[in-house]
Structures are given as C-alpha cells and as structure tokens.
C-alpha atoms as a PDB file:
ATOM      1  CA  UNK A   1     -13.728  -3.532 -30.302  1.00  0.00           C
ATOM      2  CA  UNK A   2     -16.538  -4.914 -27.858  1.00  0.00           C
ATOM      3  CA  UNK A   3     -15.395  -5.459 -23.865  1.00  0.00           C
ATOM      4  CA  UNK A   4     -17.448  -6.968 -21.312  1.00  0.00           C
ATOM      5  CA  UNK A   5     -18.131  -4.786 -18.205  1.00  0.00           C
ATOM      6  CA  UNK A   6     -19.456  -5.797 -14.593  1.00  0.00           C
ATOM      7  CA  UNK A   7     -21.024  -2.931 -12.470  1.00  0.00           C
ATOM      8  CA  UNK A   8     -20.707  -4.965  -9.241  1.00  0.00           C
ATOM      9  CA  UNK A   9     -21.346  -3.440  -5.691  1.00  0.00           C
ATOM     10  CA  UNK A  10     -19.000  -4.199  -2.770  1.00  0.00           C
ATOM     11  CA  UNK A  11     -18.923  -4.308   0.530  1.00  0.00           C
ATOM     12  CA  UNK A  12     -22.726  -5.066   1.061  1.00  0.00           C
ATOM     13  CA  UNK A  13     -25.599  -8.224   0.097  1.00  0.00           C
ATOM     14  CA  UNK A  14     -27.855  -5.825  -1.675  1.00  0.00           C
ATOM     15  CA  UNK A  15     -27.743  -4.020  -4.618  1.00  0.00           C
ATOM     16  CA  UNK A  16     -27.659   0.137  -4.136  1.00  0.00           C
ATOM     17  CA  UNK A  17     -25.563  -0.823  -1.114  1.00  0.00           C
ATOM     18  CA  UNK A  18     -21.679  -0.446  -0.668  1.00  0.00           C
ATOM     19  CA  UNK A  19     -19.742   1.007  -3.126  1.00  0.00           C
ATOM     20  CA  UNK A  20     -20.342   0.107  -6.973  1.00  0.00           C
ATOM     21  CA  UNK A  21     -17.251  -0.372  -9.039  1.00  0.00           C
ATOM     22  CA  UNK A  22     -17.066  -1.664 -12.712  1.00  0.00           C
ATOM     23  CA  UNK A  23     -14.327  -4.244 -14.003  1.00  0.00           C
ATOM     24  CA  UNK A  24     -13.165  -4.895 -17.202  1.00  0.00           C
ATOM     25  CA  UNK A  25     -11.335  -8.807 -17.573  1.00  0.00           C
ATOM     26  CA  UNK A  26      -9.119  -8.659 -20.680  1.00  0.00           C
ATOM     27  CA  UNK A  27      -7.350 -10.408 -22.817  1.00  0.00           C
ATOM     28  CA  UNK A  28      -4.606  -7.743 -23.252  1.00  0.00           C
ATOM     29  CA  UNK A  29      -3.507  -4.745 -21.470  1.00  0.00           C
ATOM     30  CA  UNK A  30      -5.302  -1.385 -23.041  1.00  0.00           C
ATOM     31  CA  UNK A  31      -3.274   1.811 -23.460  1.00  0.00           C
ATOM     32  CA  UNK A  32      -3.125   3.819 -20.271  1.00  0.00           C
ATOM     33  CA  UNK A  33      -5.039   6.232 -21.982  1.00  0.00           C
ATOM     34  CA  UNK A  34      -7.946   4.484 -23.321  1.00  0.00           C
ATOM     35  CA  UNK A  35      -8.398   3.021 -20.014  1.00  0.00           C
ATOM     36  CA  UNK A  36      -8.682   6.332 -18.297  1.00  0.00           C
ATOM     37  CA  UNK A  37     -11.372   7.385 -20.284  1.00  0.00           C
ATOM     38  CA  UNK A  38     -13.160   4.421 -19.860  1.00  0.00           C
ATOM     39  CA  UNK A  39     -12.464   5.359 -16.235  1.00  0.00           C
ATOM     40  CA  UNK A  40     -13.906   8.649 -16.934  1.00  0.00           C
ATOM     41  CA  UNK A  41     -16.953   7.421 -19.175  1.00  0.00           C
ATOM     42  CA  UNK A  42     -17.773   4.946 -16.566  1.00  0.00           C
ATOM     43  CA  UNK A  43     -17.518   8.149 -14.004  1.00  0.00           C
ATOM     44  CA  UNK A  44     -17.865   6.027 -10.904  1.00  0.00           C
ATOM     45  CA  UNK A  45     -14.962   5.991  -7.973  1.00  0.00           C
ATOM     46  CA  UNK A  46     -12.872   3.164  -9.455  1.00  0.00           C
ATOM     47  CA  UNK A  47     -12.740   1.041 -12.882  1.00  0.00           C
ATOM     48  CA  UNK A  48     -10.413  -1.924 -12.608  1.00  0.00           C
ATOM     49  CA  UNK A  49      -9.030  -3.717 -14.971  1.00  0.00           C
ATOM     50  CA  UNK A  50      -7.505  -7.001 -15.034  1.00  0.00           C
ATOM     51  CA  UNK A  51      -5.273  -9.325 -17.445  1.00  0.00           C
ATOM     52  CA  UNK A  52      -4.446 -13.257 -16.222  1.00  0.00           C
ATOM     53  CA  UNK A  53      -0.622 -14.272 -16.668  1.00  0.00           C
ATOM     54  CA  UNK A  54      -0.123 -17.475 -15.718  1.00  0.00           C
ATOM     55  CA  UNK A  55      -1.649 -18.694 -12.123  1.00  0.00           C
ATOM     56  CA  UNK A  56      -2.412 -14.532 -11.232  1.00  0.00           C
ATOM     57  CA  UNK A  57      -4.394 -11.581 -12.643  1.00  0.00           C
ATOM     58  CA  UNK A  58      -2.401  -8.082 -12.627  1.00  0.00           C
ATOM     59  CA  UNK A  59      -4.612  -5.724 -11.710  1.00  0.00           C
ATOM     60  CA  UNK A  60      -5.238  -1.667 -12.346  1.00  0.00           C
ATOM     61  CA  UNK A  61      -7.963   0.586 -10.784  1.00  0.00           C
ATOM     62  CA  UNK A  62      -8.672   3.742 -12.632  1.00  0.00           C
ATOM     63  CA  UNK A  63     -10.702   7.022 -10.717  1.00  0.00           C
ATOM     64  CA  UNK A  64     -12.440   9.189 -13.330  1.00  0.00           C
ATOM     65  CA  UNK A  65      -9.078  11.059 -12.854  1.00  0.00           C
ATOM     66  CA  UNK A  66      -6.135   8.860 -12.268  1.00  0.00           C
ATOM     67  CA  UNK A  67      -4.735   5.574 -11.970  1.00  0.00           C
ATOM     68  CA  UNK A  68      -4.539   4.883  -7.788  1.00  0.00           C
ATOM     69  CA  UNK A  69      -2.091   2.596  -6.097  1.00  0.00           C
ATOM     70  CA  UNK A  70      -4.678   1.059  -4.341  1.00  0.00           C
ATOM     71  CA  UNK A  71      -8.067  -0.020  -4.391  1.00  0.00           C
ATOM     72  CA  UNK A  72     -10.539  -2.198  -1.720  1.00  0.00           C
ATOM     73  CA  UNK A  73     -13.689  -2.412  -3.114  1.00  0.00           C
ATOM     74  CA  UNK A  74     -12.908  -2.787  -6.859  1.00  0.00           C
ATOM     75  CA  UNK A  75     -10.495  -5.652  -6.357  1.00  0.00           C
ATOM     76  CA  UNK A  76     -13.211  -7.373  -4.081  1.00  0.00           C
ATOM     77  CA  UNK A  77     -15.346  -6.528  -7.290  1.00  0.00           C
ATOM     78  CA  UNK A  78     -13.105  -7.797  -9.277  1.00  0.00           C
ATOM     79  CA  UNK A  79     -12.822 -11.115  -7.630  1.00  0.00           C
ATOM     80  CA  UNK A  80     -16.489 -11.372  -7.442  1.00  0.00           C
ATOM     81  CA  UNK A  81     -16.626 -11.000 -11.140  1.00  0.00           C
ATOM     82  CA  UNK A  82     -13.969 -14.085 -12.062  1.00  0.00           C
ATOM     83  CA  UNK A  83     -15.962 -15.984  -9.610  1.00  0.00           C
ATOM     84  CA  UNK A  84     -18.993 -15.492 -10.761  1.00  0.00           C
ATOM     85  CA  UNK A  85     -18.719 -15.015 -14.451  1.00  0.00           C
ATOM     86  CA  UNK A  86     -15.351 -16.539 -15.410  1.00  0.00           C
ATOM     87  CA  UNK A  87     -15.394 -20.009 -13.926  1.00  0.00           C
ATOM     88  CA  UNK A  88     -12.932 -19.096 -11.385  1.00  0.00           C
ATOM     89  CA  UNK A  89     -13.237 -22.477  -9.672  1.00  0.00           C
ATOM     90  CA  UNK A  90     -10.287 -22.285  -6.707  1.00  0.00           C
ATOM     91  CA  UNK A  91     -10.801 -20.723  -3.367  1.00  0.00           C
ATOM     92  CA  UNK A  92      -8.385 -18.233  -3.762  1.00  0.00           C
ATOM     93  CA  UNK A  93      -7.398 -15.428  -6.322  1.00  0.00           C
ATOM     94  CA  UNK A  94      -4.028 -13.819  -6.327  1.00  0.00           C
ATOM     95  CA  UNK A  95      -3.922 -10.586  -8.224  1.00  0.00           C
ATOM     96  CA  UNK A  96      -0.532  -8.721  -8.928  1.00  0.00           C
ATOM     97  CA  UNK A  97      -0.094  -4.953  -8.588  1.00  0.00           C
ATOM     98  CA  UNK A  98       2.863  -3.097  -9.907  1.00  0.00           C
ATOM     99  CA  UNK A  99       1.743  -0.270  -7.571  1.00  0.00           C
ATOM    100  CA  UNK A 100       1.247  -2.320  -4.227  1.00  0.00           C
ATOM    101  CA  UNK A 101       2.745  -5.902  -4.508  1.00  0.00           C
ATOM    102  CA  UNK A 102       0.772  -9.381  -4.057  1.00  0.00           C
ATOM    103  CA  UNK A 103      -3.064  -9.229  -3.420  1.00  0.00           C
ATOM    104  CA  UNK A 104      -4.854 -12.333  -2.405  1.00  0.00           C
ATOM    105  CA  UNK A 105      -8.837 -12.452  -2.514  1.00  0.00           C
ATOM    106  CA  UNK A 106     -10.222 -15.846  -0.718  1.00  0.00           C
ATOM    107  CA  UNK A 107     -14.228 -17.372  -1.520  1.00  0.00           C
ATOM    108  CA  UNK A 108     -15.941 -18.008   1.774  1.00  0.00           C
ATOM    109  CA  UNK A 109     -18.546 -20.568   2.759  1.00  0.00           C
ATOM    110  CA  UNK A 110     -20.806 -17.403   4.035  1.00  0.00           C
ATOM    111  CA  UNK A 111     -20.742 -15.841   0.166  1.00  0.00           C
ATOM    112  CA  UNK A 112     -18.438 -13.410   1.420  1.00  0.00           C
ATOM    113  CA  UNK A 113     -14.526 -12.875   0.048  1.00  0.00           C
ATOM    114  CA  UNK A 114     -11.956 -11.779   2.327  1.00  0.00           C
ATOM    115  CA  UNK A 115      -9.141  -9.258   0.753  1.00  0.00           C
ATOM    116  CA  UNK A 116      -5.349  -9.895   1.933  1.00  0.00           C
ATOM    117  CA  UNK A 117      -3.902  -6.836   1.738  1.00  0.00           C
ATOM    118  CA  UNK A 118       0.027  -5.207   3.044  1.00  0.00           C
ATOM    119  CA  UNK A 119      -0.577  -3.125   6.159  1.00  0.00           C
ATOM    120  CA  UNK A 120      -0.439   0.788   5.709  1.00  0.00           C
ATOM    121  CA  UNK A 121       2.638   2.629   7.931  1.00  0.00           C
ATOM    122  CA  UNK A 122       0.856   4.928   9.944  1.00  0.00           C
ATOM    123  CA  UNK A 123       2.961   7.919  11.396  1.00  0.00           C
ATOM    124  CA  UNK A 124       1.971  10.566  14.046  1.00  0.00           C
ATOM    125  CA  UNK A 125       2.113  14.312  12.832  1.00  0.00           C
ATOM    126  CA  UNK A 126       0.905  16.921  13.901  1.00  0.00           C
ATOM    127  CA  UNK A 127      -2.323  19.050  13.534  1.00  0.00           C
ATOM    128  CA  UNK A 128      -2.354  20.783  10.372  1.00  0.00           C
ATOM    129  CA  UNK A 129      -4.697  23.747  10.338  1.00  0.00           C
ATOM    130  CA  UNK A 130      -4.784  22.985   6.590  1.00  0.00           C
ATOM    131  CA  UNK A 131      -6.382  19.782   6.905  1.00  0.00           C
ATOM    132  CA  UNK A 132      -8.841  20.483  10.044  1.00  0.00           C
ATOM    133  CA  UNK A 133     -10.147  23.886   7.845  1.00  0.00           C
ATOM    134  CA  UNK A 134     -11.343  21.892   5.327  1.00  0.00           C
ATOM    135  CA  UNK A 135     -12.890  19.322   7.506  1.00  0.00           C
ATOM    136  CA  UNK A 136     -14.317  21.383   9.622  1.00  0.00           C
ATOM    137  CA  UNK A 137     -13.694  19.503  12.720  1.00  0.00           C
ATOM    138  CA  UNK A 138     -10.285  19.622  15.186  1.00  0.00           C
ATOM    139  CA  UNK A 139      -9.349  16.240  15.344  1.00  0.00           C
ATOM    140  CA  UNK A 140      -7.455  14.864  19.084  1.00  0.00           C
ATOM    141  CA  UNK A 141      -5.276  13.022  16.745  1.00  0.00           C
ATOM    142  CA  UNK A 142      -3.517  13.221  13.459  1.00  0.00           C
ATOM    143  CA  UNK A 143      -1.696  10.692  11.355  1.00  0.00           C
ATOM    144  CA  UNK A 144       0.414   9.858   7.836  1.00  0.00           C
ATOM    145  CA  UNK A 145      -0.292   7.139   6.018  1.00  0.00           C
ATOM    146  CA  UNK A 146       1.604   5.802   2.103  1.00  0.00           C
ATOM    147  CA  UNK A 147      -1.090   8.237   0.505  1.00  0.00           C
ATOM    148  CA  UNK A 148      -4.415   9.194   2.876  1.00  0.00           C
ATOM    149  CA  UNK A 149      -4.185  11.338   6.309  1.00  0.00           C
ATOM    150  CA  UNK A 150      -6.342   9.915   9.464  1.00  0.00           C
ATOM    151  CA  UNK A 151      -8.111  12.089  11.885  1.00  0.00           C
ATOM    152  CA  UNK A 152      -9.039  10.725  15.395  1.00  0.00           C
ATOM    153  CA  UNK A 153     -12.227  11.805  16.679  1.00  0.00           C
ATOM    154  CA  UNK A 154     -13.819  11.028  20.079  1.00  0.00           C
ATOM    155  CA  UNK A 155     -17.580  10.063  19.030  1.00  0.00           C
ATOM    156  CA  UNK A 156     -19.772   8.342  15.741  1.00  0.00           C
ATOM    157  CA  UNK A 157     -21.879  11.328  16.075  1.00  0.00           C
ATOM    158  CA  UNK A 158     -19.094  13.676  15.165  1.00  0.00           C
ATOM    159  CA  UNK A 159     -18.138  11.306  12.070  1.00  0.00           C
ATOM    160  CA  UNK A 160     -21.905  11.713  11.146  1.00  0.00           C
ATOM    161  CA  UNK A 161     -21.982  15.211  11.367  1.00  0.00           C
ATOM    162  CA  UNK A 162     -18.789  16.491   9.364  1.00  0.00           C
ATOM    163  CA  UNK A 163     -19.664  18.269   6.301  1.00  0.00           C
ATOM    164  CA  UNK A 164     -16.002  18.894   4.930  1.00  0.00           C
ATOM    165  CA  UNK A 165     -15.094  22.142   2.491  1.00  0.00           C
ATOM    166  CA  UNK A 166     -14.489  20.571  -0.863  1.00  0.00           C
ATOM    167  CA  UNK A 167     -12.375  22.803  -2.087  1.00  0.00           C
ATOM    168  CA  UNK A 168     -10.109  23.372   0.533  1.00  0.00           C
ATOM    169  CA  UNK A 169      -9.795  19.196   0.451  1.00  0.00           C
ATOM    170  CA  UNK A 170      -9.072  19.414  -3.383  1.00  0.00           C
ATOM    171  CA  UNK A 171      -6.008  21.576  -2.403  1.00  0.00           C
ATOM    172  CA  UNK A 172      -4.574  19.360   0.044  1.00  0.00           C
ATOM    173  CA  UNK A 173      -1.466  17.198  -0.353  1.00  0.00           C
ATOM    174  CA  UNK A 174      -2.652  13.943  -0.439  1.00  0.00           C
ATOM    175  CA  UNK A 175      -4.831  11.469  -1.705  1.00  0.00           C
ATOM    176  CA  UNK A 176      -7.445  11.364   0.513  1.00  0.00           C
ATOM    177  CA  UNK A 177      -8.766  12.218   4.583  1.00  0.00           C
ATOM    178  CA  UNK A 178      -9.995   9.578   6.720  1.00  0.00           C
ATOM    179  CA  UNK A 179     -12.074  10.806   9.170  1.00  0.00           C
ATOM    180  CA  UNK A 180     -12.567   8.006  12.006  1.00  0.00           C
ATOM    181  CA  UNK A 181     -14.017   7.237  15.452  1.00  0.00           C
ATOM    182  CA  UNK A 182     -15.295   4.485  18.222  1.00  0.00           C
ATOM    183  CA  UNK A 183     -18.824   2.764  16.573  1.00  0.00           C
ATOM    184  CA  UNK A 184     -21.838   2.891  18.606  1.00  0.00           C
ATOM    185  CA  UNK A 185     -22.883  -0.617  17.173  1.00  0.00           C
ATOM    186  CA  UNK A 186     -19.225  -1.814  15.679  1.00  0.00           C
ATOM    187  CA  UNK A 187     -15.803  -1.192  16.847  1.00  0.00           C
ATOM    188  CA  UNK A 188     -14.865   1.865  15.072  1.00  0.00           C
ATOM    189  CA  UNK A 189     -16.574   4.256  11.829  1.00  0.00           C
ATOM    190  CA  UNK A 190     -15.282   6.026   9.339  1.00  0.00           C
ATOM    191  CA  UNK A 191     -15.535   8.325   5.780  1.00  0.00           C
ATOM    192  CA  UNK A 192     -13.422   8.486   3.007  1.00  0.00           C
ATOM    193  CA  UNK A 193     -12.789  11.905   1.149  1.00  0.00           C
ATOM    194  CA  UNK A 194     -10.857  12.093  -1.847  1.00  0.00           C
ATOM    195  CA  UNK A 195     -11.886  15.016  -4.339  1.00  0.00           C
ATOM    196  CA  UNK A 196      -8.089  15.054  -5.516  1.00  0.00           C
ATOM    197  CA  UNK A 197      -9.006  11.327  -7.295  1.00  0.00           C
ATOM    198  CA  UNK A 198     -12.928  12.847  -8.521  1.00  0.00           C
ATOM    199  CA  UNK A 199     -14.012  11.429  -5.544  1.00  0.00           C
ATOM    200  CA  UNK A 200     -15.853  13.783  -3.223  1.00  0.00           C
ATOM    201  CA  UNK A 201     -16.886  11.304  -0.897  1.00  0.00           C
ATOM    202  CA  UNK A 202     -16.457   7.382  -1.187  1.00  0.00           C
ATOM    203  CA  UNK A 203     -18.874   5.039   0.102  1.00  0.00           C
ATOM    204  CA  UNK A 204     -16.595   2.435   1.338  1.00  0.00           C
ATOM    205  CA  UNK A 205     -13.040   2.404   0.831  1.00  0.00           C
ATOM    206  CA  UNK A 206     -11.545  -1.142   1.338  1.00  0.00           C
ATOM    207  CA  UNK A 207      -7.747   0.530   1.265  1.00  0.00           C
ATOM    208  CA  UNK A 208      -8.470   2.885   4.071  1.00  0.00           C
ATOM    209  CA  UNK A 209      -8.781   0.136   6.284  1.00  0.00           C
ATOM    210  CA  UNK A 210      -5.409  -0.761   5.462  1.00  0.00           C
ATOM    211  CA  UNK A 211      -4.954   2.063   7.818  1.00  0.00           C
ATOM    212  CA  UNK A 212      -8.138   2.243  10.272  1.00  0.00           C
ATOM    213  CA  UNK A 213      -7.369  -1.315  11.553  1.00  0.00           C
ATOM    214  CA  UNK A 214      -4.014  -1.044  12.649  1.00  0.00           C
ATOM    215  CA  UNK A 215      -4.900   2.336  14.735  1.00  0.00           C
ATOM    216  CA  UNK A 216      -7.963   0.771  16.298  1.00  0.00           C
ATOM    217  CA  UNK A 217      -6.212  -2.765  17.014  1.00  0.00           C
ATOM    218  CA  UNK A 218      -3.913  -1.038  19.279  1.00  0.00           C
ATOM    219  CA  UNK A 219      -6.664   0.993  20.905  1.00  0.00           C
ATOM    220  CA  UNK A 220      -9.075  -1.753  21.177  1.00  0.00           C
ATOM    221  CA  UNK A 221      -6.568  -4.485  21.848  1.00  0.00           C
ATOM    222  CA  UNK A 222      -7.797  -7.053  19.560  1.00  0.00           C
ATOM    223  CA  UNK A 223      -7.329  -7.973  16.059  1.00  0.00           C
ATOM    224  CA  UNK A 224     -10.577  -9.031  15.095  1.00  0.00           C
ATOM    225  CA  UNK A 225     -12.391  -5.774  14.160  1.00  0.00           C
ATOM    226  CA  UNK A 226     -16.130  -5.166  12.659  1.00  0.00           C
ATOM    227  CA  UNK A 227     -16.551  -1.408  11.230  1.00  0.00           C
ATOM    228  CA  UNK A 228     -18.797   0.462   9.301  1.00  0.00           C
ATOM    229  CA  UNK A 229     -18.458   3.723   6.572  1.00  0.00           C
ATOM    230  CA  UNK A 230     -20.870   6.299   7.197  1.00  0.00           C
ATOM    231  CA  UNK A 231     -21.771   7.261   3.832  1.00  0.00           C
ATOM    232  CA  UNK A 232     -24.866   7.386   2.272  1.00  0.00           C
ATOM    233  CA  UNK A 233     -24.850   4.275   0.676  1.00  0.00           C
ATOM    234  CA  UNK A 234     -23.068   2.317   3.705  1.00  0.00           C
ATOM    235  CA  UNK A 235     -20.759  -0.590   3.910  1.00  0.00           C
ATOM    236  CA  UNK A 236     -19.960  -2.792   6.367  1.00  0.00           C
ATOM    237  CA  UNK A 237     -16.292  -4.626   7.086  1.00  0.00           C
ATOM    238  CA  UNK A 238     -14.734  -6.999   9.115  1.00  0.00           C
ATOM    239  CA  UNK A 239     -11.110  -7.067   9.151  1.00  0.00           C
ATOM    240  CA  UNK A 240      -7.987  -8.390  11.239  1.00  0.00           C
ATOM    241  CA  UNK A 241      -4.930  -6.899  11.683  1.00  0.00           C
ATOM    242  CA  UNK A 242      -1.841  -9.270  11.473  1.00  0.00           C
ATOM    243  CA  UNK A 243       0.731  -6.925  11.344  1.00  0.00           C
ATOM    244  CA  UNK A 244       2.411  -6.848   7.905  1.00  0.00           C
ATOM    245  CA  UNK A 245      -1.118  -7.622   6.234  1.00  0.00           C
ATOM    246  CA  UNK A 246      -4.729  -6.818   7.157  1.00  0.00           C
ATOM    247  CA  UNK A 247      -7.834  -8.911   6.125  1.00  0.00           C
ATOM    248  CA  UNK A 248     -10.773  -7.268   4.892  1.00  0.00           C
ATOM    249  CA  UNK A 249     -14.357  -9.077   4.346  1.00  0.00           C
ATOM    250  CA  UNK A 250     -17.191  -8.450   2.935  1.00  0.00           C
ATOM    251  CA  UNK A 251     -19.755  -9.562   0.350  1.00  0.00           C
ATOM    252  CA  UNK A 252     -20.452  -7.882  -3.141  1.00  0.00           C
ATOM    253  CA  UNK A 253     -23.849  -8.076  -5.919  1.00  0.00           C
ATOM    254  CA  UNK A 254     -23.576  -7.363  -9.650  1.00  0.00           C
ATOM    255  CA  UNK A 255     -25.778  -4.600 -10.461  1.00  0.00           C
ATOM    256  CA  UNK A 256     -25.255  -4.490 -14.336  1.00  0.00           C
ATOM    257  CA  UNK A 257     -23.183  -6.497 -16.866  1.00  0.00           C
ATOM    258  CA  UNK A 258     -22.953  -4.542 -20.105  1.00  0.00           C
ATOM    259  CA  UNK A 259     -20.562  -4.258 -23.480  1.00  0.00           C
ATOM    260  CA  UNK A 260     -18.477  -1.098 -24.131  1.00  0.00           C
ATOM    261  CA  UNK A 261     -17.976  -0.570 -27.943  1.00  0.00           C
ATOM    262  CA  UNK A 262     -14.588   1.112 -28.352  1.00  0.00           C
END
C-alpha cells in the first residue's frame, strides 16, 4: 500500500517555524493500530488523519503515543493540505471529530486559516504541590480544563525561564500543563507540556488556546487576543473568544510531501 504524507508546519510563514505536523488524506479509515504506528514512525507531536464523507472530512490526530481528543495545529495542517494539494476550492472546511464535535477551518485573503473551535470549561482548583514540583514554579493561580491544567503566572520572563521536571510531569493526571502569563509584545504567552502524549514540550498547541483565551478575555476585557508560545521553534496566534467557540489564526508551510509504503 503507498499513502501520501504532508509534513506541513503551522502556526508560522516560514518553514522550521511553528509546530510541524504530518497528515495523511485517505480514502478509507486505517486500523487504529496501523495508524498509531505511523504516528509513532512519523515520531513528531501529532499525525492526523482524515477521510471525506459527504460535504465534511472526519478527522483523527495521533501522538507517537495515543490518539488525543484534540488537536490545533494538525487540523490547521490538515486544512492547509486539502487546500493546497487537493483542490479544496470553498472558503471553508468542516471537519468532524468523534472526540470533540464540529470543527470548521476558514481560507483567508491574508494566506492565513482561522480554526473554529468549542470553548474549553475552565474551573478554579486549587494549588497542587504535585503539579508546581514538577514545574518548578508556584503559580498565583490554578485551573481545570476537559484534559490540560493552566498555571497563572505574573510575568513573560517567568514563562521563559521554567525548566519543568519531566518526570514528575509524566506522573501527573492529565494530559498536559499550560504554563501562561501577560506578553511583553502580545497580550498573553504561553508553553505547552505534555510528556504523558510523547510530548515533552510542544511548540504551539492550537487546543490550549481553547483554554488561554477565555482566561485572558476576562482579564484583558476584550475578545480579540494576539499571543505567542515560547518554545523554541515559536508560533504566533490570534484568536477571539465568543463564548461557546474560540477562533484561532494563523498561517502554515509544507515542509515535505512524501509516500509511506505500508
């Protein structure tokens, strides 16, 4: 069996920017199996996979590890890709996921794509001595999200400067730790660590900001928001909060297009 695949980089204009991802359109759906260790071959933070039914695309994402309920970057990816490569001709893709609903990707007259995604219920908890051990850093705040824990910090220089204990992180309950704070050049910053999913540290992680813009609307008072992840590769976002849903924009490069043999 040969299968087209698209290493594509999101959230960024140039390639080894953003946060690569690699999609796989197909005809059929694979086994869950054979699709994980594609996942695993590919060994970057998300594979998606998608399969067109009608006027939509259902849509998987695959870590190295697991299958997530969830993914930012790969779907923008992925809509990059059927643009692109597929002849995708309208404005707008919707993609279908059994894990979090109706997912609508929009082409913009800047080259960008703008994700549509449901809004992330964020709940105060308390400070779990757990979770600031293995970051290294007491946070002033503390939150619950579907899958990911946020922790509040007061400056960008303290975002910078966190250099978490993977291990204690692997042994946490949950998928992953936002780590977030007020922007010195953009309204807030942020990382993403999720060793649980064989992701130490993702370079921008379109889902988290699911989260991250509902927190900093209410702090900022606004809904138009521009942000930035602090990894090493960088990504930058602009998203508004609308309540039930959250926009996410940003542009995305192909960096390889290849053929698995199977």
């Amino acid at each position: 069996m040969k299968q087209k695949l698209y290493q594509i980089d999101a959230f960024t204009d140039t390639v080894f920017g953003g946060n690569p991802a690699a999609v796989c359109i197909l005809h059929k759906w694979l086994s869950d199996e054979l699709m994980q260790k594609i996942a695993a071959e590919n060994n970057l933070a998300e594979t998606a996979f998608a399969v067109a039914n009608k006027d939509y695309y259902e849509l998987r994402w695959f870590t190295p590890e697991l299958e997530v309920d969830l993914c930012g970057h790969a779907t923008l990816a992925t809509a990059f890709t059927l643009f692109q490569y597929y002849g995708y001709t309208k404005n707008t893709i919707r993609f279908v996921s059994s894990r979090s609903g109706e997912l609508l990707v929009d082409k913009n007259s800047d080259g960008s794509m703008t994700l549509d995604f449901p809004t992330d219920n964020l709940i105060p908890i308390e400070n779990q001595e757990n979770i600031t051990k293995a970051i290294g850093k007491h946070p002033i705040k503390t939150f619950k999200g579907k899958t990911d824990v946020m922790l509040i910090y007061e400056t960008q220089e303290t975002i910078e400067n966190i250099t978490p204990n993977f291990h204690l992180l692997d042994q946490l309950d949950c998928r992953g730790v936002i780590v977030t704070a007020p922007g010195t050049e953009v309204d807030f910053v942020s990382r993403f660590f999720a060793p649980q999913c064989g992701i130490p540290e993702d370079p921008v992680t379109g889902s988290a900001h699911t989260t991250l813009a509902p927190y900093w609307s209410a702090q900022l008072g606004k809904t138009q928001l521009t942000a930035k992840q602090l990894s090493q590769r960088g990504g930058h976002l602009n998203c508004e909060y609308l309540g039930e849903r959250v926009k996410i924009s940003g542009k995305a490069v192909c960096y390889l297009i290849g053929e698995l043999t199977i």
